[in-house]
PDB file of N, CA and C in Angstrom:
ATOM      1  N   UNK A   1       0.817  -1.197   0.000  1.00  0.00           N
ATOM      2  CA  UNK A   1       0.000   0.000   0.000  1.00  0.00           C
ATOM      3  C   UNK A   1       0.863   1.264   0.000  1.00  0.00           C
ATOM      4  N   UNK A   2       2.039   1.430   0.777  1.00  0.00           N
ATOM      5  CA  UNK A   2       3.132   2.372   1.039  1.00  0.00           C
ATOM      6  C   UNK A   2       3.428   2.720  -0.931  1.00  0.00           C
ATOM      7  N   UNK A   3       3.486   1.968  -1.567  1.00  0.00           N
ATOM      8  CA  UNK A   3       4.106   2.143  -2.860  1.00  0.00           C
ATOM      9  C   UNK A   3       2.991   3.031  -3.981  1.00  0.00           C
ATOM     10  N   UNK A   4       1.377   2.610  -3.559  1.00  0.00           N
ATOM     11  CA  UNK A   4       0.424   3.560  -4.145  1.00  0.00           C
ATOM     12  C   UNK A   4       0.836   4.932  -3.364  1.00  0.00           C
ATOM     13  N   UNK A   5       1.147   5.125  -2.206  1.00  0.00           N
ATOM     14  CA  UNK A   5       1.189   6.747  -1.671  1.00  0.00           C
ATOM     15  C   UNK A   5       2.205   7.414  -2.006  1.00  0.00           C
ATOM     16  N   UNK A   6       3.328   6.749  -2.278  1.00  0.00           N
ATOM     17  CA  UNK A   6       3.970   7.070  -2.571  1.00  0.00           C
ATOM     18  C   UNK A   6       4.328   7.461  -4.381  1.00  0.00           C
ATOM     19  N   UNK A   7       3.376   6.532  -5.485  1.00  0.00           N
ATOM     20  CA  UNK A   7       3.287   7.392  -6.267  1.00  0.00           C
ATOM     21  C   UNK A   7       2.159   8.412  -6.461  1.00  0.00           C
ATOM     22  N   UNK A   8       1.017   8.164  -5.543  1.00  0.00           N
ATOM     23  CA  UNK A   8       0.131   9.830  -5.478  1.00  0.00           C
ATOM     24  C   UNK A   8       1.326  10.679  -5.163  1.00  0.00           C
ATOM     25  N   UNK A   9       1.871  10.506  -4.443  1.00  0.00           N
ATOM     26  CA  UNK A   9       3.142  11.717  -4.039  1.00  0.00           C
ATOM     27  C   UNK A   9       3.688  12.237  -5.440  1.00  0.00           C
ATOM     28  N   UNK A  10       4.506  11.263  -6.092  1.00  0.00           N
ATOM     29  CA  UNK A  10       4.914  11.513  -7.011  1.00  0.00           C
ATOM     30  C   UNK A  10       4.202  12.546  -8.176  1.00  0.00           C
ATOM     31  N   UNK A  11       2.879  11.873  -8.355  1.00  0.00           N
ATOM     32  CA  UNK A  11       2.085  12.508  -9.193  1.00  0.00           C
ATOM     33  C   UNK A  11       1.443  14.249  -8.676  1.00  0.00           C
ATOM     34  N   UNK A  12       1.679  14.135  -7.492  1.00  0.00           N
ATOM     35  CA  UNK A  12       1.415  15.534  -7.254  1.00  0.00           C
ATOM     36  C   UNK A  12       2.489  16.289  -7.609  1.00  0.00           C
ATOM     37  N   UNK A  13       3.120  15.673  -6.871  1.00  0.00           N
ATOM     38  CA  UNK A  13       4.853  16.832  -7.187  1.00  0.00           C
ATOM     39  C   UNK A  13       5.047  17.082  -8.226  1.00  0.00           C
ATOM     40  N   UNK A  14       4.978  15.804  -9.260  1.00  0.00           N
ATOM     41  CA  UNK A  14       4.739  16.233 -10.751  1.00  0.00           C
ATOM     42  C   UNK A  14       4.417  17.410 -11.458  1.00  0.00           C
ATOM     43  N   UNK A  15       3.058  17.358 -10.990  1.00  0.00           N
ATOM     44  CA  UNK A  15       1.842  18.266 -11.340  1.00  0.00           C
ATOM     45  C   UNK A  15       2.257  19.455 -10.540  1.00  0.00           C
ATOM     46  N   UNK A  16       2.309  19.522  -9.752  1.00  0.00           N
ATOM     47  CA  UNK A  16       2.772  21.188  -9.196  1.00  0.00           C
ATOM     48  C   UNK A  16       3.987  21.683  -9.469  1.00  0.00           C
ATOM     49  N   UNK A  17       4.734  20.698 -10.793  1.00  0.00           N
ATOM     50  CA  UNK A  17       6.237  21.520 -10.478  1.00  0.00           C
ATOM     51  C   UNK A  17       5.700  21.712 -11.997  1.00  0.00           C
ATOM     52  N   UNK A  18       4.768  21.205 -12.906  1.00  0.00           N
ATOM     53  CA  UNK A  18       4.094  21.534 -14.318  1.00  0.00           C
ATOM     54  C   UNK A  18       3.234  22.898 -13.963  1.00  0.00           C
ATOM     55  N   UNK A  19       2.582  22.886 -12.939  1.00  0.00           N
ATOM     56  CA  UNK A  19       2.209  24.378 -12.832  1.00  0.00           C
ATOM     57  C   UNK A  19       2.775  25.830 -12.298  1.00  0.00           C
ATOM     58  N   UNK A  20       3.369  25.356 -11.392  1.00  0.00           N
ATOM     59  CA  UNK A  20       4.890  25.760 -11.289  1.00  0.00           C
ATOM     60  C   UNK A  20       5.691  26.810 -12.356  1.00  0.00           C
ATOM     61  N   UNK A  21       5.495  25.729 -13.624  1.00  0.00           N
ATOM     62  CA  UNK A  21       6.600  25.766 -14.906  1.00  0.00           C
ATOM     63  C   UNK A  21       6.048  27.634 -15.787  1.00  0.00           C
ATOM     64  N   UNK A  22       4.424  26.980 -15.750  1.00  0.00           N
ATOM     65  CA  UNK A  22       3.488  28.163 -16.234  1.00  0.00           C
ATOM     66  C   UNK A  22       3.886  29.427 -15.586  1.00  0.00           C
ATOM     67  N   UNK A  23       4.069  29.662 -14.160  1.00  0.00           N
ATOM     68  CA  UNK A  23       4.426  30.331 -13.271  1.00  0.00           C
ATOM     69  C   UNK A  23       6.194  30.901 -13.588  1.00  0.00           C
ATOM     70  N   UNK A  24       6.505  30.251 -13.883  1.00  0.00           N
ATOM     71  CA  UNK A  24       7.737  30.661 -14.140  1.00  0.00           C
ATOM     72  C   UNK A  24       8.501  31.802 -15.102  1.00  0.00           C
ATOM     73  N   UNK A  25       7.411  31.723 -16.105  1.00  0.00           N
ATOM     74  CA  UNK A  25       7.572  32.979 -17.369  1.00  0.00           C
ATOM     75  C   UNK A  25       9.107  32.534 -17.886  1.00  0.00           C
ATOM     76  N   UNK A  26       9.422  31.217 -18.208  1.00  0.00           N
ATOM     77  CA  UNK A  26      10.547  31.214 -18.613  1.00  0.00           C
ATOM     78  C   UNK A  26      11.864  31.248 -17.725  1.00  0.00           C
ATOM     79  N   UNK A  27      11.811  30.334 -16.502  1.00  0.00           N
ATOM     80  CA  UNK A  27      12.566  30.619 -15.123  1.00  0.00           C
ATOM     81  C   UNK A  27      13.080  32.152 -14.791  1.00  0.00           C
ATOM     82  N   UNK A  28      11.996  33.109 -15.608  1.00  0.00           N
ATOM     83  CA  UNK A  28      12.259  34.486 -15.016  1.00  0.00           C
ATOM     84  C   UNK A  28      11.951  34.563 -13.513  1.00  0.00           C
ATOM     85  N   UNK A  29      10.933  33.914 -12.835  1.00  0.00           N
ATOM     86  CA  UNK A  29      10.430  34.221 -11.392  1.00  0.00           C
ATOM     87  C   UNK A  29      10.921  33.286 -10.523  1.00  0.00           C
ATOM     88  N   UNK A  30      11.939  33.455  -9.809  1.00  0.00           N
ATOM     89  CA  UNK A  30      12.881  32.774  -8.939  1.00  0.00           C
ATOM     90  C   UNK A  30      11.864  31.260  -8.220  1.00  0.00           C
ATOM     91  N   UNK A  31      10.529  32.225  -7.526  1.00  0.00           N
ATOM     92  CA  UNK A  31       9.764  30.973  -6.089  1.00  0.00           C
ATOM     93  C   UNK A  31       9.058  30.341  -7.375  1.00  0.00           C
ATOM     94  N   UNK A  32       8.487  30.787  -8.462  1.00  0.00           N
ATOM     95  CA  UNK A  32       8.403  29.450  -9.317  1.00  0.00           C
ATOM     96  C   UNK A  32       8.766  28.618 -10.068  1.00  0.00           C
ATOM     97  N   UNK A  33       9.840  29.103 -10.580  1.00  0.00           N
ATOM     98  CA  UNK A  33      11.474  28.224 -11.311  1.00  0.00           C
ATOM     99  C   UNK A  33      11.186  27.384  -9.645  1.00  0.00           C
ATOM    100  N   UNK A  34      11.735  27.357  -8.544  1.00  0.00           N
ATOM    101  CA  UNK A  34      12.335  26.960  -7.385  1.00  0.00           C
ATOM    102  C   UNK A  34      11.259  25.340  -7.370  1.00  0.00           C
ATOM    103  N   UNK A  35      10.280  25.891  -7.216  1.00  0.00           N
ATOM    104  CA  UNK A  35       9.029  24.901  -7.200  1.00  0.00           C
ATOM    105  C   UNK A  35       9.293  24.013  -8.348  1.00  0.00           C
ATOM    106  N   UNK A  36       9.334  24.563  -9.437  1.00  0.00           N
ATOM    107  CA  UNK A  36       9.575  23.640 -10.546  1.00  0.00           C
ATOM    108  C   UNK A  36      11.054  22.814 -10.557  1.00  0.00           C
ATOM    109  N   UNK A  37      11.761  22.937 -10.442  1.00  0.00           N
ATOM    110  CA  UNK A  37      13.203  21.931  -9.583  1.00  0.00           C
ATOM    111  C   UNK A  37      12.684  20.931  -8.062  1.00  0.00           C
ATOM    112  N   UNK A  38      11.691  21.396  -7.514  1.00  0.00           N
ATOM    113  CA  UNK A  38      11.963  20.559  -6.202  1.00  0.00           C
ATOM    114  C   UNK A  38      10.570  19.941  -6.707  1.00  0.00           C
ATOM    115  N   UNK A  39       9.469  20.432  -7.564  1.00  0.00           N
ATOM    116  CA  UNK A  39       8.346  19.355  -7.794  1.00  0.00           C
ATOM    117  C   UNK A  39       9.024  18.178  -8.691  1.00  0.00           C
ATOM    118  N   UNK A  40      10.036  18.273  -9.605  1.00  0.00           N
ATOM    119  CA  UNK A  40      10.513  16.994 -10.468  1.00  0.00           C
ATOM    120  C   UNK A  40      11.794  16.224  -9.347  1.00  0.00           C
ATOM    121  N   UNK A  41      12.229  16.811  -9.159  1.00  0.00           N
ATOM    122  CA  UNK A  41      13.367  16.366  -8.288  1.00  0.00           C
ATOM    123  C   UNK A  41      12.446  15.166  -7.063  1.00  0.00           C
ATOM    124  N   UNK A  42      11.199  15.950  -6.500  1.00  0.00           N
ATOM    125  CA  UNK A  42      10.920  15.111  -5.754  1.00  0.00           C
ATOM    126  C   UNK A  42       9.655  13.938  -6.596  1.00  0.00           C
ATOM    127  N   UNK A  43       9.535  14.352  -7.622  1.00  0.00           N
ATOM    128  CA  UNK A  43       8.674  13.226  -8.384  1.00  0.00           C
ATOM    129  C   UNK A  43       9.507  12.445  -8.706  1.00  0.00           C
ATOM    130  N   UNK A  44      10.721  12.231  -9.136  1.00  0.00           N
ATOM    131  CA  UNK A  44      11.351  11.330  -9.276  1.00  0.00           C
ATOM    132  C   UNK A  44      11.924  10.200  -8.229  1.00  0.00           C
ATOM    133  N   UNK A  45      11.878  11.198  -6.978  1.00  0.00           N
ATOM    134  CA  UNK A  45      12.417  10.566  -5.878  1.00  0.00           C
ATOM    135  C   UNK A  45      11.297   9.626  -5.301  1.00  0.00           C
ATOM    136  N   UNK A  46      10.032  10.237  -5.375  1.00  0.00           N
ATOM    137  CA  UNK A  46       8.990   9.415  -5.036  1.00  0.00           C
ATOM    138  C   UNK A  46       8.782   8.035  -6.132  1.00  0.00           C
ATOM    139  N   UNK A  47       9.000   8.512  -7.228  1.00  0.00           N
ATOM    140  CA  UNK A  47       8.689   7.559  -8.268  1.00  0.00           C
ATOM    141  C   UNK A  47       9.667   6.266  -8.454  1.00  0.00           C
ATOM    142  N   UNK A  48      10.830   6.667  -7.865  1.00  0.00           N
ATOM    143  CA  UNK A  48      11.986   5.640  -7.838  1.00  0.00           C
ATOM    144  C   UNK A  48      11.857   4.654  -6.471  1.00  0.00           C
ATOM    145  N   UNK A  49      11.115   4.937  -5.372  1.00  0.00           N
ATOM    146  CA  UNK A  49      10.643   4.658  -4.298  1.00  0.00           C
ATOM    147  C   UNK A  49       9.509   3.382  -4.584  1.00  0.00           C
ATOM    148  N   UNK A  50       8.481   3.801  -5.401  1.00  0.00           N
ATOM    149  CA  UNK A  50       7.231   3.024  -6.076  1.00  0.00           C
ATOM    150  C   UNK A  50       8.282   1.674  -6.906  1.00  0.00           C
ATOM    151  N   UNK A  51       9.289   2.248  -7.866  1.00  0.00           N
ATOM    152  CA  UNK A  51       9.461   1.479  -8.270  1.00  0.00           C
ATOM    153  C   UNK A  51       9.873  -0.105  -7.988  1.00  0.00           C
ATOM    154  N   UNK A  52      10.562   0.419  -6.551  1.00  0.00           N
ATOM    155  CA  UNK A  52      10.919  -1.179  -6.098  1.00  0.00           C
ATOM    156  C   UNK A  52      10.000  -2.018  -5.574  1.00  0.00           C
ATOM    157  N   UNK A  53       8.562  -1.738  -5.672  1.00  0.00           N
ATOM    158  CA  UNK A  53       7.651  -2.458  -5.427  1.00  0.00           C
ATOM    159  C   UNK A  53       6.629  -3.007  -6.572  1.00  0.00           C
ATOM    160  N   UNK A  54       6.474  -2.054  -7.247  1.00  0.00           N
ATOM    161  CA  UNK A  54       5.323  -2.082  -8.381  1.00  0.00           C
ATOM    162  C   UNK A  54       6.298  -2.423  -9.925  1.00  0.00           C
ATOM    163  N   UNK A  55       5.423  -2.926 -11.280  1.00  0.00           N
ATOM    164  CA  UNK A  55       6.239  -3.149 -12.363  1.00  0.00           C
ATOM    165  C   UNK A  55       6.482  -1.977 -12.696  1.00  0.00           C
ATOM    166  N   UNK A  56       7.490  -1.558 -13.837  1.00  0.00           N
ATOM    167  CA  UNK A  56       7.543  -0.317 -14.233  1.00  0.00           C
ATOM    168  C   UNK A  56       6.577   0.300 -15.156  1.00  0.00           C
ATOM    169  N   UNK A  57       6.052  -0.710 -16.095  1.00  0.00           N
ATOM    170  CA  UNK A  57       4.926  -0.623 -17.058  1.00  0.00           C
ATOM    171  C   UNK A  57       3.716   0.258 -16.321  1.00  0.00           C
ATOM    172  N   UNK A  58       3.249  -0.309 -15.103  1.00  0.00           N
ATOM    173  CA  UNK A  58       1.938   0.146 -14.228  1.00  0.00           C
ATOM    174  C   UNK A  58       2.557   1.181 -13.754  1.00  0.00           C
ATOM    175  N   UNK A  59       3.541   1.507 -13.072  1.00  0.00           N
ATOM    176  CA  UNK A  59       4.356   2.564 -12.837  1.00  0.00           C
ATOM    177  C   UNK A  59       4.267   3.713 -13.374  1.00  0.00           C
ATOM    178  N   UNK A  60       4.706   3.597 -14.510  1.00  0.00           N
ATOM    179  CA  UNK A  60       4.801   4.901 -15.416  1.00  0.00           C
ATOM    180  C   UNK A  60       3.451   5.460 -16.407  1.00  0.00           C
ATOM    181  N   UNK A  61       3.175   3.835 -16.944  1.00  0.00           N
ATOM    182  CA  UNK A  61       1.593   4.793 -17.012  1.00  0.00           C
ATOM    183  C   UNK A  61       0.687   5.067 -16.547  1.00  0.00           C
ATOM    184  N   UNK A  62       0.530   4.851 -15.000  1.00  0.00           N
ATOM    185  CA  UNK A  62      -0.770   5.626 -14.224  1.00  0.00           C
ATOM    186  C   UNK A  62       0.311   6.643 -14.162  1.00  0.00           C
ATOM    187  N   UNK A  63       1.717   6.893 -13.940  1.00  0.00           N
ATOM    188  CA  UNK A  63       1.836   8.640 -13.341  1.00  0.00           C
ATOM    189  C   UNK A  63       1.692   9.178 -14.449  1.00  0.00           C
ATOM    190  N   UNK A  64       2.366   9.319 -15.693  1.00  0.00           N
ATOM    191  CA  UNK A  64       2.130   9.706 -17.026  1.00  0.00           C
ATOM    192  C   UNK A  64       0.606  10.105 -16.857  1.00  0.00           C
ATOM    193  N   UNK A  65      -0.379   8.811 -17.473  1.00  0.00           N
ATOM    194  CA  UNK A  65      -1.579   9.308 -17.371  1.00  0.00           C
ATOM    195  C   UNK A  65      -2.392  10.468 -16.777  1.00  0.00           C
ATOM    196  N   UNK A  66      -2.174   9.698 -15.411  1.00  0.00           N
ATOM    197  CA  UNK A  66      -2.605  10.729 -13.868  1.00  0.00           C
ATOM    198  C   UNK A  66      -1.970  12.499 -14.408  1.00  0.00           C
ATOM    199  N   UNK A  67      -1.278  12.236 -14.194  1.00  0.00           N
ATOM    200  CA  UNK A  67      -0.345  13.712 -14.443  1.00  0.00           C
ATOM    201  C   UNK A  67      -0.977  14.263 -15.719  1.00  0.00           C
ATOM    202  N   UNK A  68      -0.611  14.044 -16.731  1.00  0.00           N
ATOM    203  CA  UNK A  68      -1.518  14.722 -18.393  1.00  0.00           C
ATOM    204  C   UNK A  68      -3.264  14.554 -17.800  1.00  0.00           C
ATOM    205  N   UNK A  69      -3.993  13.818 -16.993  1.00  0.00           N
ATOM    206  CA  UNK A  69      -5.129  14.630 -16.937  1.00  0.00           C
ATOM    207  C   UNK A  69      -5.208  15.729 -16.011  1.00  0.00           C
ATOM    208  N   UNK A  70      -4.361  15.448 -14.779  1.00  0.00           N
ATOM    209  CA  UNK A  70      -4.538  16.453 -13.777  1.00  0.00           C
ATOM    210  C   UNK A  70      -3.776  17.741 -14.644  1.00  0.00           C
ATOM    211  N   UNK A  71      -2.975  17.412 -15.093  1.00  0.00           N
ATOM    212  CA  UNK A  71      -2.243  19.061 -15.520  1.00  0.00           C
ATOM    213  C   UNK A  71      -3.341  19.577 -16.781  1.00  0.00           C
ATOM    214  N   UNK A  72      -4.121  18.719 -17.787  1.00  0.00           N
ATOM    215  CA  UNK A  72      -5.183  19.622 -17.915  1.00  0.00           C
ATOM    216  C   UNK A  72      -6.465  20.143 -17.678  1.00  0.00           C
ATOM    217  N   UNK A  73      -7.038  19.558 -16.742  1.00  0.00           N
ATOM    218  CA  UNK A  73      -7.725  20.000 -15.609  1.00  0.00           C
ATOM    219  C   UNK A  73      -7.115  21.616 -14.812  1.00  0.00           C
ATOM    220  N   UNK A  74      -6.105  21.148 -14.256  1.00  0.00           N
ATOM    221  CA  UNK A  74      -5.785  22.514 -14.046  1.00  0.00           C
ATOM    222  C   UNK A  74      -5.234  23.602 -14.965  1.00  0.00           C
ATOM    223  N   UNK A  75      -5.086  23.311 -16.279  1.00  0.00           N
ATOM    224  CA  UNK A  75      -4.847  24.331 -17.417  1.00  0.00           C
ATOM    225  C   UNK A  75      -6.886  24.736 -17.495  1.00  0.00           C
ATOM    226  N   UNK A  76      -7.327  24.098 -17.158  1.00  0.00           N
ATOM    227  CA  UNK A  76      -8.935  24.568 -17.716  1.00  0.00           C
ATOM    228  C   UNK A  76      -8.980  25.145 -16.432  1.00  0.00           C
ATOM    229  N   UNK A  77      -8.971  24.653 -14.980  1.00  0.00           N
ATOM    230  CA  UNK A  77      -9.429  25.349 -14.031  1.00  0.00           C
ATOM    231  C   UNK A  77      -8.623  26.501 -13.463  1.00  0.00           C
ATOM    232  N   UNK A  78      -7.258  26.688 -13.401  1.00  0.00           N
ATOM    233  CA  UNK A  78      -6.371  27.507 -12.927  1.00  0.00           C
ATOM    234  C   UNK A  78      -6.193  28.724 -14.351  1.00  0.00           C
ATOM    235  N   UNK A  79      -5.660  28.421 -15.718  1.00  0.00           N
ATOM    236  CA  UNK A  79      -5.538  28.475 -16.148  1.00  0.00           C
ATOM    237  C   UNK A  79      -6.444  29.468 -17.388  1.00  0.00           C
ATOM    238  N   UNK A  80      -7.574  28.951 -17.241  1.00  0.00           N
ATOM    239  CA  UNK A  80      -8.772  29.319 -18.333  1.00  0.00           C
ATOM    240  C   UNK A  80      -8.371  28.849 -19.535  1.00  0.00           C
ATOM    241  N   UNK A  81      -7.744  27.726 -19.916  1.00  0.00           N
ATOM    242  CA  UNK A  81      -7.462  27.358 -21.222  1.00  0.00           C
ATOM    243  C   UNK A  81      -8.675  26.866 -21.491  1.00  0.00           C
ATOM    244  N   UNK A  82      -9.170  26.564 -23.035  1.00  0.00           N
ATOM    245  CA  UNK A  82     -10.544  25.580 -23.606  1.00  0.00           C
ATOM    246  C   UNK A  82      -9.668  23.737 -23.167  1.00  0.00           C
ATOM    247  N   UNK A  83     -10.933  23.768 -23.443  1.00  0.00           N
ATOM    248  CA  UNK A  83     -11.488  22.322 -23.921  1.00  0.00           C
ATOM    249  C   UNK A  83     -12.205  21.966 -24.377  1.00  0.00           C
ATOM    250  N   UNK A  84     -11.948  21.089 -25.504  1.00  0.00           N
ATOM    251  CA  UNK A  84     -13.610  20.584 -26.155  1.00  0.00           C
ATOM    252  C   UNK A  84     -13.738  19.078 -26.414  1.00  0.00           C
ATOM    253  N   UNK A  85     -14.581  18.363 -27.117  1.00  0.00           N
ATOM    254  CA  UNK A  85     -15.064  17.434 -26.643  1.00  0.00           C
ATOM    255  C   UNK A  85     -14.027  16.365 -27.003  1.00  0.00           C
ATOM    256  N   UNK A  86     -12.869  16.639 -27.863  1.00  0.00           N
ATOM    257  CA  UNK A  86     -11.950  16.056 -28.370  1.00  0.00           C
ATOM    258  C   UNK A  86     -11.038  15.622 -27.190  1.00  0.00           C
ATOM    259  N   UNK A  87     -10.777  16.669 -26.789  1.00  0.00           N
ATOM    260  CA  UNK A  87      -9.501  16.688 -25.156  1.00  0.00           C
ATOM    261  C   UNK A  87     -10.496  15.803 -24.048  1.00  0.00           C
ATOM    262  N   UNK A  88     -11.949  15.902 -24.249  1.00  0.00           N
ATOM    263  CA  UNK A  88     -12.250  15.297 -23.009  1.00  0.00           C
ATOM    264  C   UNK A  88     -12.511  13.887 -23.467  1.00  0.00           C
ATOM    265  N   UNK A  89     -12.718  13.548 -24.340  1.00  0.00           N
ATOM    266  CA  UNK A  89     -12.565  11.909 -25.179  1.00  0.00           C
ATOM    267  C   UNK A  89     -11.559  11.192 -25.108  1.00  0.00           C
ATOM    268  N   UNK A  90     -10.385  12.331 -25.448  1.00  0.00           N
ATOM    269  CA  UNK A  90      -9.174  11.796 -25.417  1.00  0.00           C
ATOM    270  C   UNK A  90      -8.248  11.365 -23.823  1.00  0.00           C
ATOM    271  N   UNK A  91      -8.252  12.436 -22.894  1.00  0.00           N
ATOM    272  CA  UNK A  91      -8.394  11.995 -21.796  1.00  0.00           C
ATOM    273  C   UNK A  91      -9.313  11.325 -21.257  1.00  0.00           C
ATOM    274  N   UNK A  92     -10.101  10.639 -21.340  1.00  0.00           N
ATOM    275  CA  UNK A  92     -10.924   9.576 -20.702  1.00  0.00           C
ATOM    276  C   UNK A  92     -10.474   8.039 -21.246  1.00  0.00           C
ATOM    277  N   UNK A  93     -10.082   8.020 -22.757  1.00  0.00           N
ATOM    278  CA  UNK A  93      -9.277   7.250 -23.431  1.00  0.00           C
ATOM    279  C   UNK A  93      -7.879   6.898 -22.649  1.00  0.00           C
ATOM    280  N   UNK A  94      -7.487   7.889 -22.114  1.00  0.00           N
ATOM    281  CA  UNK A  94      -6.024   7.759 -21.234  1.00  0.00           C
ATOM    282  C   UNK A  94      -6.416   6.663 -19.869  1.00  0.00           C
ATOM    283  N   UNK A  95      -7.146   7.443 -19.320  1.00  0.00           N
ATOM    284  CA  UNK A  95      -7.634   6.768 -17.847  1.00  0.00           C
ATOM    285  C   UNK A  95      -8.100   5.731 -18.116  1.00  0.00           C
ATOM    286  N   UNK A  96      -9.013   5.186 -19.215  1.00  0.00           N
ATOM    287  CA  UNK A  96      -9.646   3.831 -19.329  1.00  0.00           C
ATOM    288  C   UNK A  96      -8.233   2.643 -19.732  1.00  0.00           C
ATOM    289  N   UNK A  97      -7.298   3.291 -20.084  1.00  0.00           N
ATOM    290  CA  UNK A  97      -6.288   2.017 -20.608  1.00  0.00           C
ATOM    291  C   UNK A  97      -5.841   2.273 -19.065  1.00  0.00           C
ATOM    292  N   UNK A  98      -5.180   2.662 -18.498  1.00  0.00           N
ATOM    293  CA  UNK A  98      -4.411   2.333 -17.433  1.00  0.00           C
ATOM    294  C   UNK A  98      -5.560   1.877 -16.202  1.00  0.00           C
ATOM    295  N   UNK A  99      -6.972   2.203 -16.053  1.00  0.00           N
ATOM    296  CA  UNK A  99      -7.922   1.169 -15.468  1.00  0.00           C
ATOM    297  C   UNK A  99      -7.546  -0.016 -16.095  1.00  0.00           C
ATOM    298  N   UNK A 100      -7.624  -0.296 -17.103  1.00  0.00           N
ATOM    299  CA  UNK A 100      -7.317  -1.631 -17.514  1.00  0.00           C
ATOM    300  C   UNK A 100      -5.937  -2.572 -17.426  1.00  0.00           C
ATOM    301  N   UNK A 101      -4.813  -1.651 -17.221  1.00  0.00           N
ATOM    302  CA  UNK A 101      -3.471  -2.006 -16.559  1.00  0.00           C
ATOM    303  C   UNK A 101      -3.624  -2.341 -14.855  1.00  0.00           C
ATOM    304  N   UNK A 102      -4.227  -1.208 -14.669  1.00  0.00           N
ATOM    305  CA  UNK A 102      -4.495  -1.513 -12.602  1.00  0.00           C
ATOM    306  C   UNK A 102      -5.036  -2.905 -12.311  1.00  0.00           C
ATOM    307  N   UNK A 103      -6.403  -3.305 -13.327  1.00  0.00           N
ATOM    308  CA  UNK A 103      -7.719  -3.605 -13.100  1.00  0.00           C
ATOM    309  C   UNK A 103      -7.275  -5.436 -13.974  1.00  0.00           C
ATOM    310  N   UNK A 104      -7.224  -5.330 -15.144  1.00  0.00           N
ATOM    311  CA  UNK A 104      -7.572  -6.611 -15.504  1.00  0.00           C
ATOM    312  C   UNK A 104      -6.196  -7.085 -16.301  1.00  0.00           C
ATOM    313  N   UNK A 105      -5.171  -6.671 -16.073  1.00  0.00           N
ATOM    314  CA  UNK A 105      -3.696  -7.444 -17.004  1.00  0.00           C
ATOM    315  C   UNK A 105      -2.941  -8.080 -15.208  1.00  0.00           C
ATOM    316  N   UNK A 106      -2.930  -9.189 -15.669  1.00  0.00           N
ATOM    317  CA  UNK A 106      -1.859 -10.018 -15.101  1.00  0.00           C
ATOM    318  C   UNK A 106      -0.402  -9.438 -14.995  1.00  0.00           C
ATOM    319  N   UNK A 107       0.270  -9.302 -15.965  1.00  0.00           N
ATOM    320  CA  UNK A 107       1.246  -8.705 -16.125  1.00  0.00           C
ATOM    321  C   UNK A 107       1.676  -7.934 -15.757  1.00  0.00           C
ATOM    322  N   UNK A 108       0.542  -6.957 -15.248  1.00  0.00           N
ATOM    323  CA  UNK A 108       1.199  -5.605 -14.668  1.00  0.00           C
ATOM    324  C   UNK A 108       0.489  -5.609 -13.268  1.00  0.00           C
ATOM    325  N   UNK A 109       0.187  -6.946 -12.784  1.00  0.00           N
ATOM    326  CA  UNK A 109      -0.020  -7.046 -11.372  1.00  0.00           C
ATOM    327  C   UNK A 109       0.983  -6.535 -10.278  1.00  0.00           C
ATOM    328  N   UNK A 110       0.748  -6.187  -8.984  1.00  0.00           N
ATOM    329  CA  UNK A 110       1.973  -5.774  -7.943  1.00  0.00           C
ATOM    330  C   UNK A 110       2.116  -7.156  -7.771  1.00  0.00           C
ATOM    331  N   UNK A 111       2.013  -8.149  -7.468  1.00  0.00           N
ATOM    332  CA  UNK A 111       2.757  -9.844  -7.177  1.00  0.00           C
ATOM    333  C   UNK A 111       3.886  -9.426  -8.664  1.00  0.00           C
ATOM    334  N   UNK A 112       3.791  -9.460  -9.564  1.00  0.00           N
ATOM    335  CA  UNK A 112       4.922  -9.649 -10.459  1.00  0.00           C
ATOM    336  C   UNK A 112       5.886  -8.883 -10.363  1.00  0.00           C
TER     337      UNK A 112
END
């Protein structure tokens, strides 16, 4: 269970060092450049943590996944960027394959 919290961790840090990035104007603004170094720095650290428990396959594509919907979610909610029915098809397309990695492949079980 320690290895799922630890990649929610990951996936946040992710995601806040991607919004972060927006914030940054081009690492012109020091506290959000700063954020954006310690959100990847520590997504990786979390993510390398997950790894010695979980496969890498399930690994990388729920954070991948997770991360590209949450970061556009918050480009629509933080942000005011569009969306239309294409982006929301297409992200739901994302989440339904890696349900199906969590959910019904052997292969990318945590026992393996």
């Amino acid at each position: 269970m320690r290895e799922y919290i630890y990649l929610g961790g990951a996936i946040a840090a992710e995601v806040t060092g991607t919004a972060a990035l927006k914030f940054s104007d081009g690492f012109a603004n020091v506290v959000p450049s700063l954020v954006v170094v310690l959100g990847y720095v520590g997504s990786f650290y979390l993510l390398s943590l997950t790894l010695q428990e979980l496969p890498i396959g399930l690994v990388y594509a729920t954070w991948s996944a997770v991360g590209i919907v949450a970061a556009a979610l918050l480009g629509v909610v933080v942000f005011d960027e569009p969306v239309d029915v294409a982006g929301v098809v297409g992200m739901a397309l994302i989440v339904g394959g890696v349900v199906v990695l969590n959910v019904f492949s052997d292969a990318y079980s945590p026992a393996h």
